[in-house]
N, C-alpha and C. Protein backbone atom coordinates (compact mmCIF):
# COMPACT_ATOMS: atom_id res chain seq x y z
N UNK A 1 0.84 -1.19 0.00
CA UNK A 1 0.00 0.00 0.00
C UNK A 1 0.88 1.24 0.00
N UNK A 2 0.52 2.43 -0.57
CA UNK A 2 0.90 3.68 -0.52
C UNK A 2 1.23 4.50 0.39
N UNK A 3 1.90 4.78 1.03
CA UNK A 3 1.94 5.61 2.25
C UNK A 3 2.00 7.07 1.77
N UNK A 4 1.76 7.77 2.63
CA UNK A 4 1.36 8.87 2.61
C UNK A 4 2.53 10.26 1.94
N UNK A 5 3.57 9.73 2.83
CA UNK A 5 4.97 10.52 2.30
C UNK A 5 5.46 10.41 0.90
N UNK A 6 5.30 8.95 -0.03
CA UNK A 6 4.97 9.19 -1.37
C UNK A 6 4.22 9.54 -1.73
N UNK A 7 2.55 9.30 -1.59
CA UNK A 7 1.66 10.77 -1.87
C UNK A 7 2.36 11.78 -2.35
N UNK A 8 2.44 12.39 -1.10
CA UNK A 8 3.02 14.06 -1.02
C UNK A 8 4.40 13.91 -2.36
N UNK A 9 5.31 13.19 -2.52
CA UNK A 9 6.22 13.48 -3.37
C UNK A 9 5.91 13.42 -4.64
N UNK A 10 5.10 12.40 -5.33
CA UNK A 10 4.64 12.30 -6.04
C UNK A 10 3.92 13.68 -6.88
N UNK A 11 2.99 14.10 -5.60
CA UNK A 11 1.72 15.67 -5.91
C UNK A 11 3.18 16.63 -6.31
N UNK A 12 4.24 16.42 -5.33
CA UNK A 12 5.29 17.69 -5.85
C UNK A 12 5.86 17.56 -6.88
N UNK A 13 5.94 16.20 -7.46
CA UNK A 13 6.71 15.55 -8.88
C UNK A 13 5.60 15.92 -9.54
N UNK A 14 4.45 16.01 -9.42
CA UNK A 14 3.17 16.59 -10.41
C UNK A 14 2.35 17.65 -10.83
N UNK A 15 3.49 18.14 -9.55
CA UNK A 15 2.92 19.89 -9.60
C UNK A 15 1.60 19.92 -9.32
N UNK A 16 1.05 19.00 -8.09
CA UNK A 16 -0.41 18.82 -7.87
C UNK A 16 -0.87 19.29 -6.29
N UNK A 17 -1.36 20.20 -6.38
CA UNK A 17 -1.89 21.37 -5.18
C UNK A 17 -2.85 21.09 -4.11
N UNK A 18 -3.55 20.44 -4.84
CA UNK A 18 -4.34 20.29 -3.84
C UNK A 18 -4.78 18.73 -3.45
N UNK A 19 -5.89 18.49 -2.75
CA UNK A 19 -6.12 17.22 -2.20
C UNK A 19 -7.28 16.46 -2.85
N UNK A 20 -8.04 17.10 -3.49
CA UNK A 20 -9.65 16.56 -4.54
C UNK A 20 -9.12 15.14 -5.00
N UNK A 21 -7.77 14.66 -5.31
CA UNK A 21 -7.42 13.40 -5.98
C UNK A 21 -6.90 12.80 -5.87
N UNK A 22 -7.11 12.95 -4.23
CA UNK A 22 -5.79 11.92 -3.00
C UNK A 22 -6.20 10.33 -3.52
N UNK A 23 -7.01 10.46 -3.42
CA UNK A 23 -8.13 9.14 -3.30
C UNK A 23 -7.21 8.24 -4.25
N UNK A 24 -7.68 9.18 -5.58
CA UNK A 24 -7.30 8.84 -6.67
C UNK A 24 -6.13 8.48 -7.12
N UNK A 25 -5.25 8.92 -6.96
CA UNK A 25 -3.42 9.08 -6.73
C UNK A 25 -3.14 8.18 -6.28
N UNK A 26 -3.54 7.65 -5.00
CA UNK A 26 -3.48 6.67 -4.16
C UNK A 26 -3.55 5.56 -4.64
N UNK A 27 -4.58 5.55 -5.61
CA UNK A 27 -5.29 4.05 -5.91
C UNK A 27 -4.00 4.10 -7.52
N UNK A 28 -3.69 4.91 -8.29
CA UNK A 28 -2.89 5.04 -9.28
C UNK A 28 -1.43 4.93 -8.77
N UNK A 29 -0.55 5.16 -7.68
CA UNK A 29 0.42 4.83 -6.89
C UNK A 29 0.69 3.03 -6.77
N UNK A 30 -0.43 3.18 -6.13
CA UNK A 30 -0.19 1.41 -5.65
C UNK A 30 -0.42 0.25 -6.72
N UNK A 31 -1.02 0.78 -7.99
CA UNK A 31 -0.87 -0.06 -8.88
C UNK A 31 0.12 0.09 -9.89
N UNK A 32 0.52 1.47 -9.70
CA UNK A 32 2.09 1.25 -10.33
C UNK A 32 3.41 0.88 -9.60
N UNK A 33 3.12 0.99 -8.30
CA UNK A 33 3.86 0.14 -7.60
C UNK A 33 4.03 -1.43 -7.67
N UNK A 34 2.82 -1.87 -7.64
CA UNK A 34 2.61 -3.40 -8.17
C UNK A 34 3.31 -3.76 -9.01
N UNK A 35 2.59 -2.74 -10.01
CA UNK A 35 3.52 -3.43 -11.54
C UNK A 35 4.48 -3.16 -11.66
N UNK A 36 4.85 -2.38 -11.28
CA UNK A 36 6.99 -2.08 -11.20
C UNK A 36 8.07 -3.15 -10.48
N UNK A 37 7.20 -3.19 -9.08
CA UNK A 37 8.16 -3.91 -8.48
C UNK A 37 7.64 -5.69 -9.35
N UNK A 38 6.76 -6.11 -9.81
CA UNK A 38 6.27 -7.07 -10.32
C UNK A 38 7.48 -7.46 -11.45
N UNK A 39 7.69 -5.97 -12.28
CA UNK A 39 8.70 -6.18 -13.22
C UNK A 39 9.99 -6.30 -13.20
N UNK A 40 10.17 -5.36 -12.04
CA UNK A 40 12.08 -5.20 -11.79
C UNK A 40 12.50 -5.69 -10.54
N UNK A 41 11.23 -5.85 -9.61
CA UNK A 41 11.51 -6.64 -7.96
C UNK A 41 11.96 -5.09 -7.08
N UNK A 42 13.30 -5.42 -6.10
CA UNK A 42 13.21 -4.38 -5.65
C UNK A 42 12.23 -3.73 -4.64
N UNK A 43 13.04 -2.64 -4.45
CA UNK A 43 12.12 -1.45 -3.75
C UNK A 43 11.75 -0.53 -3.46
N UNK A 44 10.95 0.50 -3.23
CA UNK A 44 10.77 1.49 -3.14
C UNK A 44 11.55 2.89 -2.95
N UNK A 45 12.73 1.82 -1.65
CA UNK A 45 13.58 2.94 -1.11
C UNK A 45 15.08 2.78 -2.53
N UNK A 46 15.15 1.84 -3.50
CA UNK A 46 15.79 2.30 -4.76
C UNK A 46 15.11 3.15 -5.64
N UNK A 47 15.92 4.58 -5.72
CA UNK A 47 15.83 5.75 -6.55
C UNK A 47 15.11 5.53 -7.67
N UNK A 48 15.57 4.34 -8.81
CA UNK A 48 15.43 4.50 -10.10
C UNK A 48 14.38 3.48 -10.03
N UNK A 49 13.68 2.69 -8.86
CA UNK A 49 12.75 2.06 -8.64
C UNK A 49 11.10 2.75 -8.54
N UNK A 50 11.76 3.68 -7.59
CA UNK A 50 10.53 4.60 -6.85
C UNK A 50 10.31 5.70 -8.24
N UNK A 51 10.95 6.28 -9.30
CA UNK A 51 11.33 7.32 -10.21
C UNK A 51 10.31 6.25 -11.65
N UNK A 52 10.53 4.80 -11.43
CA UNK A 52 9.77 4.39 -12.62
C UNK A 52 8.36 3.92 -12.31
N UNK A 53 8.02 4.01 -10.83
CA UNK A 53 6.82 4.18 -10.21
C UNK A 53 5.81 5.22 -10.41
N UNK A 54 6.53 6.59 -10.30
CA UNK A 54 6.24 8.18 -10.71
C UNK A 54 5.66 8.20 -12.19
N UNK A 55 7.05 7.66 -12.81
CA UNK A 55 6.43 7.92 -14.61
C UNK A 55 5.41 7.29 -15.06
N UNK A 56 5.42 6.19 -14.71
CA UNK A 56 4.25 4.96 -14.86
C UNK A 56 2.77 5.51 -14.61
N UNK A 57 2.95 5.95 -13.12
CA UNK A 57 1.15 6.53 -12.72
C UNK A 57 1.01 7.85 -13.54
N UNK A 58 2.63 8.72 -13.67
CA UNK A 58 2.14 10.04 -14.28
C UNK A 58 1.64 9.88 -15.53
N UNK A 59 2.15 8.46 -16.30
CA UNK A 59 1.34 8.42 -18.15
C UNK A 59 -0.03 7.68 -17.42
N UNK A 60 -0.61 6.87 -16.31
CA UNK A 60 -1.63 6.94 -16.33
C UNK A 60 -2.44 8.13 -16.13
N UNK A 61 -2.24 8.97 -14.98
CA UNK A 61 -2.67 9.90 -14.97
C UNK A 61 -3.46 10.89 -15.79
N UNK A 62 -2.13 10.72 -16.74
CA UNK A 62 -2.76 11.70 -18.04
C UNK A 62 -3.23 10.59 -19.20
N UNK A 63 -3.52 9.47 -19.06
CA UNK A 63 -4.41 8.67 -20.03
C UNK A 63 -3.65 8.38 -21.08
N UNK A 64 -2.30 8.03 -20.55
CA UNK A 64 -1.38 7.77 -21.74
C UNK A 64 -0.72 6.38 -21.15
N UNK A 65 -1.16 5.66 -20.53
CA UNK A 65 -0.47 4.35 -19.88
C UNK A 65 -0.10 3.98 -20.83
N UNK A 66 -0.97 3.06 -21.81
CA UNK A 66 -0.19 2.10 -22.87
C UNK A 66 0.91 2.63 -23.86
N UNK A 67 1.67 4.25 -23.75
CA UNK A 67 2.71 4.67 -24.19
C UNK A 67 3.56 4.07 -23.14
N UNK A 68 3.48 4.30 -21.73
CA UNK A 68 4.60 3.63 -21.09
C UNK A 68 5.50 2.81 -21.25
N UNK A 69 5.16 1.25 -21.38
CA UNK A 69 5.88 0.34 -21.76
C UNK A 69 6.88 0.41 -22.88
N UNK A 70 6.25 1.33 -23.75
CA UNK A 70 7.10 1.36 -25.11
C UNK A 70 8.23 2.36 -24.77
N UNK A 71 7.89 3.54 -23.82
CA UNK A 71 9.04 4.55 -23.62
C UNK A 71 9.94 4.16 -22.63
N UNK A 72 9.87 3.27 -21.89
CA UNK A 72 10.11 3.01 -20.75
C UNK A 72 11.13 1.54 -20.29
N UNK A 73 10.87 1.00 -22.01
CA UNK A 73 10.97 -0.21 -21.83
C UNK A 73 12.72 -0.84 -21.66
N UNK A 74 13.68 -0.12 -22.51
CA UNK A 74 15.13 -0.45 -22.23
C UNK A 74 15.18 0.16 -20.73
N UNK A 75 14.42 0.80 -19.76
CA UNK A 75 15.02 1.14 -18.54
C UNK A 75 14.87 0.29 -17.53
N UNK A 76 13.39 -0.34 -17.81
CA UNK A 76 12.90 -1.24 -17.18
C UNK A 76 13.62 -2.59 -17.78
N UNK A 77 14.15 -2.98 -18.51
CA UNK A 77 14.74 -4.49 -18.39
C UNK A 77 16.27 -4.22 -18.07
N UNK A 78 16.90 -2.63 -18.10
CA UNK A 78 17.79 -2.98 -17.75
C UNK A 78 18.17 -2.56 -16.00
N UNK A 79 17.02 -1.81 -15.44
CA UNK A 79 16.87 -1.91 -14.04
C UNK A 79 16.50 -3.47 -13.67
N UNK A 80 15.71 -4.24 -14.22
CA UNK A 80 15.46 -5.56 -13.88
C UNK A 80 16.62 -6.43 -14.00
N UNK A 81 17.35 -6.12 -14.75
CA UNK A 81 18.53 -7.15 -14.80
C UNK A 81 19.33 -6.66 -13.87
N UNK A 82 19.33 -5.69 -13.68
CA UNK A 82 20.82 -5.09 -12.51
C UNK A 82 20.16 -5.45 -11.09
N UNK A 83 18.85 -5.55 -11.10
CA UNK A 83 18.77 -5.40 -9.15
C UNK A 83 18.07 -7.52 -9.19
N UNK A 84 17.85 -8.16 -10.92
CA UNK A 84 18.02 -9.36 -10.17
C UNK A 84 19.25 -10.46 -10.48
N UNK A 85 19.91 -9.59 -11.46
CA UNK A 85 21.15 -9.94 -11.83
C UNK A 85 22.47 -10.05 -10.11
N UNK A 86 21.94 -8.99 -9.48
CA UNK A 86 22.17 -9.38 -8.14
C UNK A 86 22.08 -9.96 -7.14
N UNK A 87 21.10 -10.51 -7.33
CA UNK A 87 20.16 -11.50 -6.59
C UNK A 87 20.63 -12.88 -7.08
N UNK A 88 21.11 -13.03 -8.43
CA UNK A 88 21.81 -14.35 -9.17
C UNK A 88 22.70 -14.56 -8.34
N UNK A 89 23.73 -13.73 -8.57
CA UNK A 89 25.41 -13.44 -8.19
C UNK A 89 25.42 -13.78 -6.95
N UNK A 90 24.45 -13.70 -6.07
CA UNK A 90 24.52 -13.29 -4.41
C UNK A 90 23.94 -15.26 -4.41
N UNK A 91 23.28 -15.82 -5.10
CA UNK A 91 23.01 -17.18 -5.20
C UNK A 91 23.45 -17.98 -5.52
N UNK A 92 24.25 -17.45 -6.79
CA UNK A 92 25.32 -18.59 -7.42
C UNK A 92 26.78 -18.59 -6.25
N UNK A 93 26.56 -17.77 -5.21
CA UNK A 93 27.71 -17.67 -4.82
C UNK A 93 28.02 -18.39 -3.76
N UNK A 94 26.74 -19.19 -3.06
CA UNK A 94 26.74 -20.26 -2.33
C UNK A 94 26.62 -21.18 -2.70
N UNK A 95 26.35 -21.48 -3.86
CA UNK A 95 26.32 -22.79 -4.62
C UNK A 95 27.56 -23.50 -4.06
């Protein structure tokens, strides 16, 4: 779920003033959260994790989701390979 302190960063990444679409934001947050971390794993408190969370809800936002994937897409497989490409390395290494 969304906590509140991304809220607020998010509204300032959106230049968004007021509160009429907390609701809303909220419910657009946590499903791009889903699907991000779904895609690249990870977490929130990684920069380029929480940053492809932002872009994701901001093309929903503005009714442009299904551009996402296509603009988005060399960042997202190559954030996915680096944070589970680590997760390999850190496994193969007890083998």
């Amino acid at each position: 779920m969304v906590d509140t302190p991304l809220l607020e960063s998010f509204k300032t990444y959106m230049r968004i003033f007021h509160s009429a679409e907390d609701d809303y934001l909220m419910d657009l947050l946590s499903a791009s959260e889903l699907d991000i971390l779904a895609l690249v794993g990870g977490s929130l408190s990684d920069r380029e994790v929480k940053e492809l969370v932002f872009n994701r809800a901001r093309y929903a936002y503005t009714g442009n989701l299904e551009f996402f994937y296509e603009n988005f897409q060399s960042r997202i497989f190559d954030l996915s390979l680096r944070l589970n490409g680590e997760e390999l390395t850190n496994d193969e290494s007890t083998i």
